[in-house]
PDB file of N, CA and C in Angstrom:
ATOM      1  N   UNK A   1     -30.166  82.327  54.096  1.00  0.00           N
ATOM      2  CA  UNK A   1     -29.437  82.125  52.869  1.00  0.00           C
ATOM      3  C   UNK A   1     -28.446  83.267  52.719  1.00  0.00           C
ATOM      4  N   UNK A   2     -26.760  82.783  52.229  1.00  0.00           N
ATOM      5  CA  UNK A   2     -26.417  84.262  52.573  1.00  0.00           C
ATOM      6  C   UNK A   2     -25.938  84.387  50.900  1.00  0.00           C
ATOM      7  N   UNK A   3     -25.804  85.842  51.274  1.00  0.00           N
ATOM      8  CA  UNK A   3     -25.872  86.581  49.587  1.00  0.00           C
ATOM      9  C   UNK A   3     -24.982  86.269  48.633  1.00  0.00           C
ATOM     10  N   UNK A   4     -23.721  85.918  49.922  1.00  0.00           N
ATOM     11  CA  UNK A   4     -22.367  85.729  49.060  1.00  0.00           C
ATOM     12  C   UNK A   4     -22.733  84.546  47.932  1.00  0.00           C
ATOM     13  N   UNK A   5     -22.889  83.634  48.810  1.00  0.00           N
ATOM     14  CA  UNK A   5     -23.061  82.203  47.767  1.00  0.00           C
ATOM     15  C   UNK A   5     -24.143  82.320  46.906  1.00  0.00           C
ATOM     16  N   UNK A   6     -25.302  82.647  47.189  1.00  0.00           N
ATOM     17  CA  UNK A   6     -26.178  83.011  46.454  1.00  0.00           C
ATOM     18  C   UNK A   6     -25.998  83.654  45.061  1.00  0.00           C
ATOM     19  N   UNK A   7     -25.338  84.861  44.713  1.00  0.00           N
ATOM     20  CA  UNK A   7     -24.334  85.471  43.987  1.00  0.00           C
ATOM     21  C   UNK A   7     -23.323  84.226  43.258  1.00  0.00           C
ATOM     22  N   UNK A   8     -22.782  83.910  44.120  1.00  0.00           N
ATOM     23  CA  UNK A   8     -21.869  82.531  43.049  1.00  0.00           C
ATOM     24  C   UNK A   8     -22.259  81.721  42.634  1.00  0.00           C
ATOM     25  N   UNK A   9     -23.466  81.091  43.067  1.00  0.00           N
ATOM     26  CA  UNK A   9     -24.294  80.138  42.475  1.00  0.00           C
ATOM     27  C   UNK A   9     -25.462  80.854  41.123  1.00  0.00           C
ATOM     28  N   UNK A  10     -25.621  81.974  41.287  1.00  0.00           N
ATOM     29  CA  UNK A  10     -25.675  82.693  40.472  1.00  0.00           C
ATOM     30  C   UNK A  10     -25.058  82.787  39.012  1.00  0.00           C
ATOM     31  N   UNK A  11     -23.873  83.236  39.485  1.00  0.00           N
ATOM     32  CA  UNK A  11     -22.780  83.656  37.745  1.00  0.00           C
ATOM     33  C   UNK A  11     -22.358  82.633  37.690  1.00  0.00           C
ATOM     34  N   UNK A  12     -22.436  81.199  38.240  1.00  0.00           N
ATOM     35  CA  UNK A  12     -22.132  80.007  37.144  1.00  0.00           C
ATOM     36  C   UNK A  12     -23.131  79.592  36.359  1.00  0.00           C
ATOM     37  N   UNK A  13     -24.222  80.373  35.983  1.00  0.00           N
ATOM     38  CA  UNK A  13     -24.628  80.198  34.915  1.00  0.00           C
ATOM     39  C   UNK A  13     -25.076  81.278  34.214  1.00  0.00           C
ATOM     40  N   UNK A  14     -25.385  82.374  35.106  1.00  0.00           N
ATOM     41  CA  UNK A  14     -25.695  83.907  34.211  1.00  0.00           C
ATOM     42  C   UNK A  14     -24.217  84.635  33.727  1.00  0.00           C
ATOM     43  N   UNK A  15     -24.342  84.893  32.653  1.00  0.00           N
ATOM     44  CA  UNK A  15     -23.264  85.595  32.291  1.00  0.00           C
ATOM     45  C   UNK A  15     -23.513  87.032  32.140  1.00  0.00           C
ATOM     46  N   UNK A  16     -24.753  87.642  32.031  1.00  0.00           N
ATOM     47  CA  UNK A  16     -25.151  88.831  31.631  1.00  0.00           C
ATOM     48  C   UNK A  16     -25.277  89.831  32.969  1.00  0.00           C
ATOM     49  N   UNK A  17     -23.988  90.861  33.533  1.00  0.00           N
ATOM     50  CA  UNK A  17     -24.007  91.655  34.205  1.00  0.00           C
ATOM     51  C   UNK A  17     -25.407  92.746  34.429  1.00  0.00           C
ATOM     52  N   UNK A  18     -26.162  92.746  33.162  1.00  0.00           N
ATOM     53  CA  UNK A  18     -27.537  93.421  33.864  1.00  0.00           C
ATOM     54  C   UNK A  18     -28.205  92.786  34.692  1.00  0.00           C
ATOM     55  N   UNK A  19     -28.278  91.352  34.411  1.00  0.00           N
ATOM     56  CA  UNK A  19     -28.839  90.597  35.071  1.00  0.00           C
ATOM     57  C   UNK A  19     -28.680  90.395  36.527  1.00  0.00           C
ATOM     58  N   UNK A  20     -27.354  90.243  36.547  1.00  0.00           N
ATOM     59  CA  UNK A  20     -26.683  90.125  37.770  1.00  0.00           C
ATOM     60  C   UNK A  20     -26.477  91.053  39.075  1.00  0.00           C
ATOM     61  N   UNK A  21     -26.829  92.304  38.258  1.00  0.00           N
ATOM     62  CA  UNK A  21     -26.734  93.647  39.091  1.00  0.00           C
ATOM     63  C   UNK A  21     -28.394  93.849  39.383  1.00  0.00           C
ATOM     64  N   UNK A  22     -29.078  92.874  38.595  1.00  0.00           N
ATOM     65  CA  UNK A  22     -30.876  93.913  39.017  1.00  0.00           C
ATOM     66  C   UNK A  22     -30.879  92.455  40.175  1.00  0.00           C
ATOM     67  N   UNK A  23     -30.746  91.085  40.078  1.00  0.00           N
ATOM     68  CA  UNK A  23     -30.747  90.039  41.069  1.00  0.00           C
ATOM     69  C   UNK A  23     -30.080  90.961  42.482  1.00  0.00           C
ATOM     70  N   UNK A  24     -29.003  91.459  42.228  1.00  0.00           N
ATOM     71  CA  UNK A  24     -28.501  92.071  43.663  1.00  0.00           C
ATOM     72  C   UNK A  24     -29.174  93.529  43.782  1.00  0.00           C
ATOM     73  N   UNK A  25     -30.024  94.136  43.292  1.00  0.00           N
ATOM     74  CA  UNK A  25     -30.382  94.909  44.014  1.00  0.00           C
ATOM     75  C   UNK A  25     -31.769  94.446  44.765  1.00  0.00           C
ATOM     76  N   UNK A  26     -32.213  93.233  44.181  1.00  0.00           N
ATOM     77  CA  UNK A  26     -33.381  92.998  44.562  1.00  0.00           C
ATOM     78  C   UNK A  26     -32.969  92.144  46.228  1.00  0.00           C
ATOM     79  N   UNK A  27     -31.686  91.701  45.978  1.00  0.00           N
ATOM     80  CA  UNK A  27     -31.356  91.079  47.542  1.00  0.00           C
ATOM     81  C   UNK A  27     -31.223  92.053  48.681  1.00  0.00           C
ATOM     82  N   UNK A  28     -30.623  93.160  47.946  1.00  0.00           N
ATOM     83  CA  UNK A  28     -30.962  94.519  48.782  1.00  0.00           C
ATOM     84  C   UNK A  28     -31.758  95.299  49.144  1.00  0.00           C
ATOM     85  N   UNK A  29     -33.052  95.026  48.457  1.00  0.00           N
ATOM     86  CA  UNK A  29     -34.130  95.653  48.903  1.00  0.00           C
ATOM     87  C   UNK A  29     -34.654  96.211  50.463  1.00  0.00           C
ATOM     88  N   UNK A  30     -34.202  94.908  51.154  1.00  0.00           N
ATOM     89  CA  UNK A  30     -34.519  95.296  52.657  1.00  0.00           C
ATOM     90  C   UNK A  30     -35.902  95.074  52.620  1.00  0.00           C
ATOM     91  N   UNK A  31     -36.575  95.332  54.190  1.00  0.00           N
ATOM     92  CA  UNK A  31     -37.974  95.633  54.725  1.00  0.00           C
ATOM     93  C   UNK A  31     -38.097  96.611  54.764  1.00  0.00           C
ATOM     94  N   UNK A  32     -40.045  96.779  54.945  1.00  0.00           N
ATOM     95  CA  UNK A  32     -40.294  98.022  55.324  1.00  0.00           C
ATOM     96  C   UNK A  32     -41.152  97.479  56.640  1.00  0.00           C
ATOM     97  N   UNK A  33     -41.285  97.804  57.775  1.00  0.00           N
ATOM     98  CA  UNK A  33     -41.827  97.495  59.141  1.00  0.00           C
ATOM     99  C   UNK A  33     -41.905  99.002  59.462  1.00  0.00           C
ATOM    100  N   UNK A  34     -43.409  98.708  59.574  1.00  0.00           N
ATOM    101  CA  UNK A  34     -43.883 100.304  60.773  1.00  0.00           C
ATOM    102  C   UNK A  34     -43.279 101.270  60.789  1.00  0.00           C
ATOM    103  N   UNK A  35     -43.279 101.625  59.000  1.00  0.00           N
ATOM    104  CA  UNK A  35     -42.443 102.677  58.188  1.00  0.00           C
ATOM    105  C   UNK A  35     -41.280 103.081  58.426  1.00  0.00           C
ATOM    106  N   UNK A  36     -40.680 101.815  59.058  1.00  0.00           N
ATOM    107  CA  UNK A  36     -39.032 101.822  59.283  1.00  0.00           C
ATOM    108  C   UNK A  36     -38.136 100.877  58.699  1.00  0.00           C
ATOM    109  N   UNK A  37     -36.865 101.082  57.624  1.00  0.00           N
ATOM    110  CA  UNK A  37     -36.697 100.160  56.420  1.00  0.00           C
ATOM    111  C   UNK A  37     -35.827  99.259  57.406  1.00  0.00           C
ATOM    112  N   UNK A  38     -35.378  98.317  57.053  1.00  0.00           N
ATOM    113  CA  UNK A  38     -34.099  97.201  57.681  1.00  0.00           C
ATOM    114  C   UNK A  38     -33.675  96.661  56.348  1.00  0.00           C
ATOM    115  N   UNK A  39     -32.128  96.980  56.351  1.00  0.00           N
ATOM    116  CA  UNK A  39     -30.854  96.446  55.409  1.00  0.00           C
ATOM    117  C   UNK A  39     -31.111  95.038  55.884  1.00  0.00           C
ATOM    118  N   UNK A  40     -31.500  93.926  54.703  1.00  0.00           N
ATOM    119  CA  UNK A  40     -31.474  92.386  54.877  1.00  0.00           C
ATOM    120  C   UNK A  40     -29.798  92.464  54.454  1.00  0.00           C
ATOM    121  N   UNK A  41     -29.400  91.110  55.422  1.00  0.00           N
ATOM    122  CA  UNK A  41     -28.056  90.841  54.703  1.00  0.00           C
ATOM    123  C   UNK A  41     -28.179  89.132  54.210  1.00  0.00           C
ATOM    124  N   UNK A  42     -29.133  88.612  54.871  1.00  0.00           N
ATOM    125  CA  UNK A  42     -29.191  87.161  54.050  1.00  0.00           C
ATOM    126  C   UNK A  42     -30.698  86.841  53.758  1.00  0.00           C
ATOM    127  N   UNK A  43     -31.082  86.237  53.361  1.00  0.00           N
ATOM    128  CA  UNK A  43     -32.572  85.870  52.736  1.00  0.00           C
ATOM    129  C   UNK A  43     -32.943  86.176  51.603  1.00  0.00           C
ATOM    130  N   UNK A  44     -34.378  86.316  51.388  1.00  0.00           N
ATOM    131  CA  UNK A  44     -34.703  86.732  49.876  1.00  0.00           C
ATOM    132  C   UNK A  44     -35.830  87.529  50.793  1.00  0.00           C
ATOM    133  N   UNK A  45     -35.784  88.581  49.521  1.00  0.00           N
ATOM    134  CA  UNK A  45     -37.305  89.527  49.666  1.00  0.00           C
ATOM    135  C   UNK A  45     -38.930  88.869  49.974  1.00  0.00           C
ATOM    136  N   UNK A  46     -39.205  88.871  51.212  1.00  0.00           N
ATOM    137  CA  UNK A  46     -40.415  87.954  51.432  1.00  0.00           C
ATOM    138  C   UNK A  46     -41.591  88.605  51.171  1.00  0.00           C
ATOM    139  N   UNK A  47     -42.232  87.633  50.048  1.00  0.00           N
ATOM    140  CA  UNK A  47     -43.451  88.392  49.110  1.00  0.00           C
ATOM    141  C   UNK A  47     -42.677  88.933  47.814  1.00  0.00           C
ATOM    142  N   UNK A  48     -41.710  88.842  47.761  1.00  0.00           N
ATOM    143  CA  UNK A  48     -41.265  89.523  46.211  1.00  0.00           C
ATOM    144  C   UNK A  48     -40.847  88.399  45.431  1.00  0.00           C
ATOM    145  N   UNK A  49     -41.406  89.046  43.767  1.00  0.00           N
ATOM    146  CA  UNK A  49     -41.575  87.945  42.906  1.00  0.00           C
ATOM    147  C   UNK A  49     -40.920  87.274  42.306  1.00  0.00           C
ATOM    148  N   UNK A  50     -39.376  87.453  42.945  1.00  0.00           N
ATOM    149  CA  UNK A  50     -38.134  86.736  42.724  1.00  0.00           C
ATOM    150  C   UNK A  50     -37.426  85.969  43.987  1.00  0.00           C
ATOM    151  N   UNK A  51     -38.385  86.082  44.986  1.00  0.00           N
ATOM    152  CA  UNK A  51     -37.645  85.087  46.193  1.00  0.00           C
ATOM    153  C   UNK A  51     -38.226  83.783  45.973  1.00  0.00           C
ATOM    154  N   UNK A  52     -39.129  83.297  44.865  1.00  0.00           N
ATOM    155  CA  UNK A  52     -39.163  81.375  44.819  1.00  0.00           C
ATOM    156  C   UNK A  52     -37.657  81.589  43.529  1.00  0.00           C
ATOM    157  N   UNK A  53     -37.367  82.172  42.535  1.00  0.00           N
ATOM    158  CA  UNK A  53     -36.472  81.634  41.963  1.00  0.00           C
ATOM    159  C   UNK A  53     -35.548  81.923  42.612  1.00  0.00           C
ATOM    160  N   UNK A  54     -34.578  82.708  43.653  1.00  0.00           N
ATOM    161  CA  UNK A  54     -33.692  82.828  44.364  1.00  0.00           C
ATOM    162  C   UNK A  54     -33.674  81.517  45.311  1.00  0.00           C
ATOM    163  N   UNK A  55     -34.290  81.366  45.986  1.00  0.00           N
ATOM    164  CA  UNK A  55     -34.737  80.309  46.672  1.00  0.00           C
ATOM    165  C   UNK A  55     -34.375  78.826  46.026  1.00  0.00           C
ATOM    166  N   UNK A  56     -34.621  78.429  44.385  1.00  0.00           N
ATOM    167  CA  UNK A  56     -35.156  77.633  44.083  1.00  0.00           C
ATOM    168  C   UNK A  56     -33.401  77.273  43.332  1.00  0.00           C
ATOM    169  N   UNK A  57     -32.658  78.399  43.423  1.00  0.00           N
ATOM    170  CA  UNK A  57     -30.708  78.777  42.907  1.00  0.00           C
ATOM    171  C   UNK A  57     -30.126  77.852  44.122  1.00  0.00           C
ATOM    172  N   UNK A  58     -30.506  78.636  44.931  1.00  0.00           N
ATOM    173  CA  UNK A  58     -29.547  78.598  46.534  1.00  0.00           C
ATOM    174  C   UNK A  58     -29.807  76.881  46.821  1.00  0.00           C
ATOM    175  N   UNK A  59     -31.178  76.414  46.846  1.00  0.00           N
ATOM    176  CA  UNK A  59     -31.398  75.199  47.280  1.00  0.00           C
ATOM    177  C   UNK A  59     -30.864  73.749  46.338  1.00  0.00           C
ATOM    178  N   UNK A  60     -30.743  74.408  44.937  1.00  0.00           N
ATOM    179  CA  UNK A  60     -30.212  73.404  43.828  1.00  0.00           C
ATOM    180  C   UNK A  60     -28.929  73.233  44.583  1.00  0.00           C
ATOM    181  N   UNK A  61     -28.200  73.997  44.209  1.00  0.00           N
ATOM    182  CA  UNK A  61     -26.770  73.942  44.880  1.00  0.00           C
ATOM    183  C   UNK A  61     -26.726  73.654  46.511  1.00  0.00           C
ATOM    184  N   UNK A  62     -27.354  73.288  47.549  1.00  0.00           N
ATOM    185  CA  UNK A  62     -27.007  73.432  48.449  1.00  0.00           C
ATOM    186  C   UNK A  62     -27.673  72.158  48.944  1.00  0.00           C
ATOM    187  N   UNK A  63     -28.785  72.072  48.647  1.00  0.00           N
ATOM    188  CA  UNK A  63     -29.934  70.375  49.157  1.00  0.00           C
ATOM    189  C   UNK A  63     -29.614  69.714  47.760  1.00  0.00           C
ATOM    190  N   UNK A  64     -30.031  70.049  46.645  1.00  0.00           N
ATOM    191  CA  UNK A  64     -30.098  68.884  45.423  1.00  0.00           C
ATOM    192  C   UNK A  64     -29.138  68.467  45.272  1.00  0.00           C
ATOM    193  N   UNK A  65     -27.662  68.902  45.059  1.00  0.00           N
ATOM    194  CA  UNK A  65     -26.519  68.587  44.580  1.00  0.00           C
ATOM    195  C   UNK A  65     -25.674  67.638  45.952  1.00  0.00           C
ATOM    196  N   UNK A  66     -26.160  67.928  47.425  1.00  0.00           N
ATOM    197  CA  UNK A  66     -25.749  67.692  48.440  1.00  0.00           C
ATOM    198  C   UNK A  66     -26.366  65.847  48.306  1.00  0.00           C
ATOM    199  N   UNK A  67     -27.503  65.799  48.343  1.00  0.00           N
ATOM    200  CA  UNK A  67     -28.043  65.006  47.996  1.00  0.00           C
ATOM    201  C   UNK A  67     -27.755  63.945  47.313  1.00  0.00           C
ATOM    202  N   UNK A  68     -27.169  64.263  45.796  1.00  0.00           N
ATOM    203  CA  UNK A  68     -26.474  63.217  45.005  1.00  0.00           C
ATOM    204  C   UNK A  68     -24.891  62.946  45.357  1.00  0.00           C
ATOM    205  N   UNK A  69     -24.643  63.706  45.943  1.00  0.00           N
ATOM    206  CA  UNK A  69     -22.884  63.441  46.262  1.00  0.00           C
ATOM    207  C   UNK A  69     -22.546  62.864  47.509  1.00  0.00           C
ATOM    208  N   UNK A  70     -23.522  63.159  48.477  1.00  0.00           N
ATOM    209  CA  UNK A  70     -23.485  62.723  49.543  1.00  0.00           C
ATOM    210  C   UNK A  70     -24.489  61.306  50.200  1.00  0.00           C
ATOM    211  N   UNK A  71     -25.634  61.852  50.139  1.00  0.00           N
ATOM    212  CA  UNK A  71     -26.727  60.800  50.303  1.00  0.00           C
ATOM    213  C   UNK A  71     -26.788  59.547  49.474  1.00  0.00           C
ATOM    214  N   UNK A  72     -27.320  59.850  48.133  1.00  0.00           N
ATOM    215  CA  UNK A  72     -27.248  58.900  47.263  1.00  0.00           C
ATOM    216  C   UNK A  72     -26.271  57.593  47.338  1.00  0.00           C
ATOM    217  N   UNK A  73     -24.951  58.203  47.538  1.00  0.00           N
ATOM    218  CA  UNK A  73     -23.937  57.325  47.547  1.00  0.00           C
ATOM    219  C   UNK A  73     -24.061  56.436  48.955  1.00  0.00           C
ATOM    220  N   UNK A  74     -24.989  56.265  50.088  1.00  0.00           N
ATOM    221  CA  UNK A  74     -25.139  55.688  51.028  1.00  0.00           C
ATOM    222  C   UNK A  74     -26.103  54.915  51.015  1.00  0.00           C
ATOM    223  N   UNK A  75     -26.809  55.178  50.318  1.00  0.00           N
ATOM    224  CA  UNK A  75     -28.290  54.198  50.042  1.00  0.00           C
ATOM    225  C   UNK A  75     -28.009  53.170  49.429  1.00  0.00           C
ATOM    226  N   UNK A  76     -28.567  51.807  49.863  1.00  0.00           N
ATOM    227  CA  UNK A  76     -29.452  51.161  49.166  1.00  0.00           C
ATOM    228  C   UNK A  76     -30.239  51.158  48.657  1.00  0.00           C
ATOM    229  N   UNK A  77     -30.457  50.677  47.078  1.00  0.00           N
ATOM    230  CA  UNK A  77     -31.707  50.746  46.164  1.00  0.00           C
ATOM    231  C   UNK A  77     -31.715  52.439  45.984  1.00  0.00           C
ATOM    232  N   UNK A  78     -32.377  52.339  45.442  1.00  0.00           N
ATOM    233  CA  UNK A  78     -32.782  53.646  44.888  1.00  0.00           C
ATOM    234  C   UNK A  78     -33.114  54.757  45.526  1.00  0.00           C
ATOM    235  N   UNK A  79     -32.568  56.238  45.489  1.00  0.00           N
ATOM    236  CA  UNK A  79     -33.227  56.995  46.311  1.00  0.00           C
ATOM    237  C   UNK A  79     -33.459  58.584  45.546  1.00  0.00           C
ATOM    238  N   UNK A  80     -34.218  59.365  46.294  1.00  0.00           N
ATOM    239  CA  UNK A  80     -34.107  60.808  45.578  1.00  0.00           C
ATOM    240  C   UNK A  80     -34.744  61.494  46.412  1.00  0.00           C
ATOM    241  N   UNK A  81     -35.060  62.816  46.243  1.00  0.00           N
ATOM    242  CA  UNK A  81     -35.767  63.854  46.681  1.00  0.00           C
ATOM    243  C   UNK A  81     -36.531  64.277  46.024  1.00  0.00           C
ATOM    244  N   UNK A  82     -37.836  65.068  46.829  1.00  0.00           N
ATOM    245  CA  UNK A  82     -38.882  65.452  46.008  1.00  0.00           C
ATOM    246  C   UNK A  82     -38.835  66.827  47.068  1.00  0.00           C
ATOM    247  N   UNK A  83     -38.907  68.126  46.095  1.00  0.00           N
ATOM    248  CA  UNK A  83     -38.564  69.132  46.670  1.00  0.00           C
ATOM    249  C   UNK A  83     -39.782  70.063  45.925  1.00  0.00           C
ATOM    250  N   UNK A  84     -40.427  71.297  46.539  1.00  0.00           N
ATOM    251  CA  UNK A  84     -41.480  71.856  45.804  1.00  0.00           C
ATOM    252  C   UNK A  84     -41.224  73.142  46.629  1.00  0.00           C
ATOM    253  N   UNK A  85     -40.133  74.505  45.974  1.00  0.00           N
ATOM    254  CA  UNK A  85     -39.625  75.596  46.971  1.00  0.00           C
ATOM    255  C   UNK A  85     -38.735  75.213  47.737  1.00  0.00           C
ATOM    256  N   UNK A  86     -39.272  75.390  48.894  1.00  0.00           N
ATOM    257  CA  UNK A  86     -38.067  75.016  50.217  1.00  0.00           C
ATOM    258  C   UNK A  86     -38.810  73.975  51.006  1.00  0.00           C
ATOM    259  N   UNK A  87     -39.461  73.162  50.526  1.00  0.00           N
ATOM    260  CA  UNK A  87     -39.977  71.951  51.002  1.00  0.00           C
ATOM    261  C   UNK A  87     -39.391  70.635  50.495  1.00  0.00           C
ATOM    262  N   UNK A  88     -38.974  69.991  51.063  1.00  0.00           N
ATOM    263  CA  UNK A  88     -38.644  68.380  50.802  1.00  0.00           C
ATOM    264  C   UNK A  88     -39.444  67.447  51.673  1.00  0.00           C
ATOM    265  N   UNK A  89     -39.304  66.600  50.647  1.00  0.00           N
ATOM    266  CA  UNK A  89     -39.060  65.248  51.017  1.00  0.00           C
ATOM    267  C   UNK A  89     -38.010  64.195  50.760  1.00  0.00           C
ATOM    268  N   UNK A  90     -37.351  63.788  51.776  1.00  0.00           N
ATOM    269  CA  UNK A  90     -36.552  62.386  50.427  1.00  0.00           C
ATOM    270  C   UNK A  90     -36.794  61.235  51.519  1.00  0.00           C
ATOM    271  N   UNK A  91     -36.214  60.297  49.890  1.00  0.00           N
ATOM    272  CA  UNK A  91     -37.649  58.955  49.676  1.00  0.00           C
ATOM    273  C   UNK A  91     -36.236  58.065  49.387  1.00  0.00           C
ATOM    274  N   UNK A  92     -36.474  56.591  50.021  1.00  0.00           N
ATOM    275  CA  UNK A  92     -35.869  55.576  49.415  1.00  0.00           C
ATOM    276  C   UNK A  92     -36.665  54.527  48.869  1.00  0.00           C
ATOM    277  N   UNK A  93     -36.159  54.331  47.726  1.00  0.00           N
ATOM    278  CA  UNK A  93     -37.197  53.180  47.063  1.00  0.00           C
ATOM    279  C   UNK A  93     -36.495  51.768  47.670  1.00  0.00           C
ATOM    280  N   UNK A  94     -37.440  50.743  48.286  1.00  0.00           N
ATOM    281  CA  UNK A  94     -37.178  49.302  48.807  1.00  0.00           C
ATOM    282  C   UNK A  94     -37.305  48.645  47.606  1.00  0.00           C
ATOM    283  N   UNK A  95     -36.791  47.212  47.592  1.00  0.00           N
ATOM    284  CA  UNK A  95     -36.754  46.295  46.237  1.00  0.00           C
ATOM    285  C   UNK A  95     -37.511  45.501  47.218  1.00  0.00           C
ATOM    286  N   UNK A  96     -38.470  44.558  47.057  1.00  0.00           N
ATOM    287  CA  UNK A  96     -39.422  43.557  47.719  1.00  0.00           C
ATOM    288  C   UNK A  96     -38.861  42.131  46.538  1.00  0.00           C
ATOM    289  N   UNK A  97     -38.366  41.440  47.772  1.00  0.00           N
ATOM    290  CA  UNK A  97     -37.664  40.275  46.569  1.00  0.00           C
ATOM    291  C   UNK A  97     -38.494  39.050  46.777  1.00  0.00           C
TER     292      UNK A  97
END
């Protein structure tokens, strides 16, 4: 996931710069491995208690919205996604006539 978009998908709906500045330091956090840190430049903090809602930003905009603009409009009958984190499924509903 990279930060840039993450960040823009971000401030279209946060308006509050504290907010926005503690979200990016938390993308900056980096690892710690065998007491040696590593600068992340895309992902979310794994194990930290803001990588399902980072996760949950990036994927609205990127699978859900992709989904209705793109997919949807190709189906027959009814269709959607069922998403739980970074897990999907998508489903078409059949009409039995």
């Amino acid at each position: 996931m990279d930060h840039g978009h993450l960040r823009e998908f971000i401030k279209q709906r946060v308006n509050d710069g504290g907010i926005i500045r503690l979200l990016g330091k938390w993308l900056k956090a980096g690892v710690m491995e065998e007491e040696k840190y590593y600068h992340s430049e895309s992902g979310t903090p794994q194990g930290g208690v803001i990588s399902p809602v980072l996760s949950n930003i990036f994927l609205h905009n990127v699978l859900d919205d992709w989904f209705v603009k793109e997919v949807q409009p190709r189906m027959k009958g009814r269709s959607f996604i069922i998403r739980f984190a970074d897990d999907c499924v998508p489903r078409r509903q059949t009409l039995l006539q």
